[in-house]
Protein backbone atom coordinates (compact mmCIF):
# COMPACT_ATOMS: atom_id res chain seq x y z
CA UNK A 1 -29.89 -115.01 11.97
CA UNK A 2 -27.49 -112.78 14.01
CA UNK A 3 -25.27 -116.10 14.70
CA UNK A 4 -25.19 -116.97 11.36
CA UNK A 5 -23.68 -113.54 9.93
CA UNK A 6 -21.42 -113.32 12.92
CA UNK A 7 -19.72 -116.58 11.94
CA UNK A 8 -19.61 -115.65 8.30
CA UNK A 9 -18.32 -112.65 9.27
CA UNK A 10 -15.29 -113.83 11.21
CA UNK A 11 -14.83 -116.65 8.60
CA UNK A 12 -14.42 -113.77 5.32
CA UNK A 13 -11.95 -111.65 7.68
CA UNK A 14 -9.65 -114.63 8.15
CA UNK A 15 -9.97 -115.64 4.15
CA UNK A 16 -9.59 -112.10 3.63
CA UNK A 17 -6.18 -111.69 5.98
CA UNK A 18 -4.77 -114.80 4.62
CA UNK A 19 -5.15 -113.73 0.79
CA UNK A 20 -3.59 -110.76 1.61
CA UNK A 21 -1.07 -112.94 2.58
CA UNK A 22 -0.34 -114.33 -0.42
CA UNK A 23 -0.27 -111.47 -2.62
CA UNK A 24 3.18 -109.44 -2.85
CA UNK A 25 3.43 -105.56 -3.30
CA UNK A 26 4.54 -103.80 -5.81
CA UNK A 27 6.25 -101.38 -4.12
CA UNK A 28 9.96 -100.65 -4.13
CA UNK A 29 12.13 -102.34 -1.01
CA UNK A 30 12.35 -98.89 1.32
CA UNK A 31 16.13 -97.70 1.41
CA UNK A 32 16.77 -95.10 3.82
CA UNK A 33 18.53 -91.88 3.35
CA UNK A 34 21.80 -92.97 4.86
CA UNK A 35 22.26 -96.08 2.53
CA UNK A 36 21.20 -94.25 -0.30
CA UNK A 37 23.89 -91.73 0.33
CA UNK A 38 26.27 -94.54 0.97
CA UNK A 39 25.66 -96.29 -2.83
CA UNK A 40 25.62 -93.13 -4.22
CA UNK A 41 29.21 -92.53 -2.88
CA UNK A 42 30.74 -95.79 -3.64
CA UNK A 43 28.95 -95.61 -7.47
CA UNK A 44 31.30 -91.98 -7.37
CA UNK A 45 33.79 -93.75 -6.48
CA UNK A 46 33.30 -96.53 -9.14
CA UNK A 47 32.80 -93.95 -11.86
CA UNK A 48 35.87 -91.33 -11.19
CA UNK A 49 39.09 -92.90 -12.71
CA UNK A 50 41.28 -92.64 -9.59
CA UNK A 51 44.91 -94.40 -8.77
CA UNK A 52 45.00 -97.93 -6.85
CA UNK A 53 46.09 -96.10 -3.96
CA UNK A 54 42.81 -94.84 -3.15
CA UNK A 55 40.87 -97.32 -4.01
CA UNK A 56 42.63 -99.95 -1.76
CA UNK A 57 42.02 -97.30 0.83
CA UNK A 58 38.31 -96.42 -0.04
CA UNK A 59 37.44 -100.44 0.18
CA UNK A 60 38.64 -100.27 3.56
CA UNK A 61 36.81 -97.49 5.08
CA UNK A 62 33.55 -98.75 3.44
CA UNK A 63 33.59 -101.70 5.00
């Protein structure tokens, strides 16, 4: 009897692992602090009406 639940044991923790597999989260892609600052300045940057000057200038130290 012990043989038998062993092996059906190991058998529903692989099923289990590879449906868990196959299902995709919810959750939001993780975006650390220093990338969120750095969209949050270039959406400033996209909002404030400034002269071609500094935006031909602000391209280039973003990138």
């Amino acid at each position: 009897m012990n043989r038998k639940k062993k092996i059906n044991e190991t058998l529903k923790k692989k099923l289990k692992k590879k449906n868990a597999k196959l299902h995709k989260s919810n959750k939001p892609r993780y975006i650390s602090k220093a990338e969120r600052a750095r969209l949050e300045q270039q959406q400033a940057l996209a909002d404030s009406p400034v002269s071609e000057e500094n935006t031909a200038d602000s391209d280039l130290s973003l990138k």
